[in-house]
Protein backbone atom coordinates (compact mmCIF):
# COMPACT_ATOMS: atom_id res chain seq x y z
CA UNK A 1 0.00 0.00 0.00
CA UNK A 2 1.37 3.14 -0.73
CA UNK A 3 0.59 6.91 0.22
CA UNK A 4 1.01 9.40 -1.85
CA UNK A 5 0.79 13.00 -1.53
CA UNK A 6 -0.66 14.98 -4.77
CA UNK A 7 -0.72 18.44 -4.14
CA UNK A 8 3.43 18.57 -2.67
CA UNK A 9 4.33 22.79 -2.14
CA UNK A 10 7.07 23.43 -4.65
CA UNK A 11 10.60 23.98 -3.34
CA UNK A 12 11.27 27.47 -3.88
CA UNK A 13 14.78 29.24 -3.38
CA UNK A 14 15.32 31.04 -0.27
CA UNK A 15 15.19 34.69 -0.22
CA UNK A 16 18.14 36.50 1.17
CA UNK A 17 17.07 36.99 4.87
CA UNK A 18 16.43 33.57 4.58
CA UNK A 19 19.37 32.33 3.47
CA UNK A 20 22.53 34.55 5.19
CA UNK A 21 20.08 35.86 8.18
CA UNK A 22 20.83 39.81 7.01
CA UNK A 23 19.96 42.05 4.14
CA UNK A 24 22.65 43.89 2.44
CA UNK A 25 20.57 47.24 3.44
CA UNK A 26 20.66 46.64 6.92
CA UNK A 27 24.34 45.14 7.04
CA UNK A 28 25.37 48.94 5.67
CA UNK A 29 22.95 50.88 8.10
CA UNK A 30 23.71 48.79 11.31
CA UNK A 31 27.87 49.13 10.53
CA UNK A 32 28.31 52.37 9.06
CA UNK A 33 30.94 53.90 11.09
CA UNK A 34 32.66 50.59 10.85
CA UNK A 35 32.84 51.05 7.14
CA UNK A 36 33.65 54.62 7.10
CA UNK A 37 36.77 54.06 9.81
CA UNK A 38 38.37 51.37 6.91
CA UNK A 39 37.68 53.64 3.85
CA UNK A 40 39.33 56.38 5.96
CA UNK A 41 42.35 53.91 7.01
CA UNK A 42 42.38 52.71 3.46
CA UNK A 43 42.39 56.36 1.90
CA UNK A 44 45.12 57.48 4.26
CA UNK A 45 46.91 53.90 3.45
CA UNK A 46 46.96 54.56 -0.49
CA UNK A 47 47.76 58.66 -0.05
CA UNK A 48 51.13 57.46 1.94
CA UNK A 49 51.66 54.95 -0.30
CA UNK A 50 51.69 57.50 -3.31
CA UNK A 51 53.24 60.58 -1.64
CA UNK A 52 55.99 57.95 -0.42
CA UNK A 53 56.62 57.01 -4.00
CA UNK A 54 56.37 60.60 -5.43
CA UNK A 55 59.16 61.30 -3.15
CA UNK A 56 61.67 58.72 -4.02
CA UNK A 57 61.04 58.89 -7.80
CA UNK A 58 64.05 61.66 -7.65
């Protein structure tokens, strides 16, 4: 004897709170000042890193 279902829900893919628990929205408005310190550290990073190599071009 078997059982069989006929009316199964169809697997659907899962959205993206679903799946990683975040949206990318909130993930930028809950760390902001996170993000802003490491452009700033990058920016200052790359400006040394050229003003460093504009002065031993010579």
């Amino acid at each position: 004897m078997s059982f069989q279902q006929e009316h199964l829900p169809k697997d659907r893919d899962a959205s993206e709170t679903q799946e990683w628990g975040w949206t990318l929205q909130e993930f930028f408005s809950e760390n902001l000042w996170y993000l802003l310190a490491l452009a700033f550290l990058l920016f200052i990073f790359f400006f040394a890193r050229y003003r460093w190599a504009k002065r031993n071009r010579k």
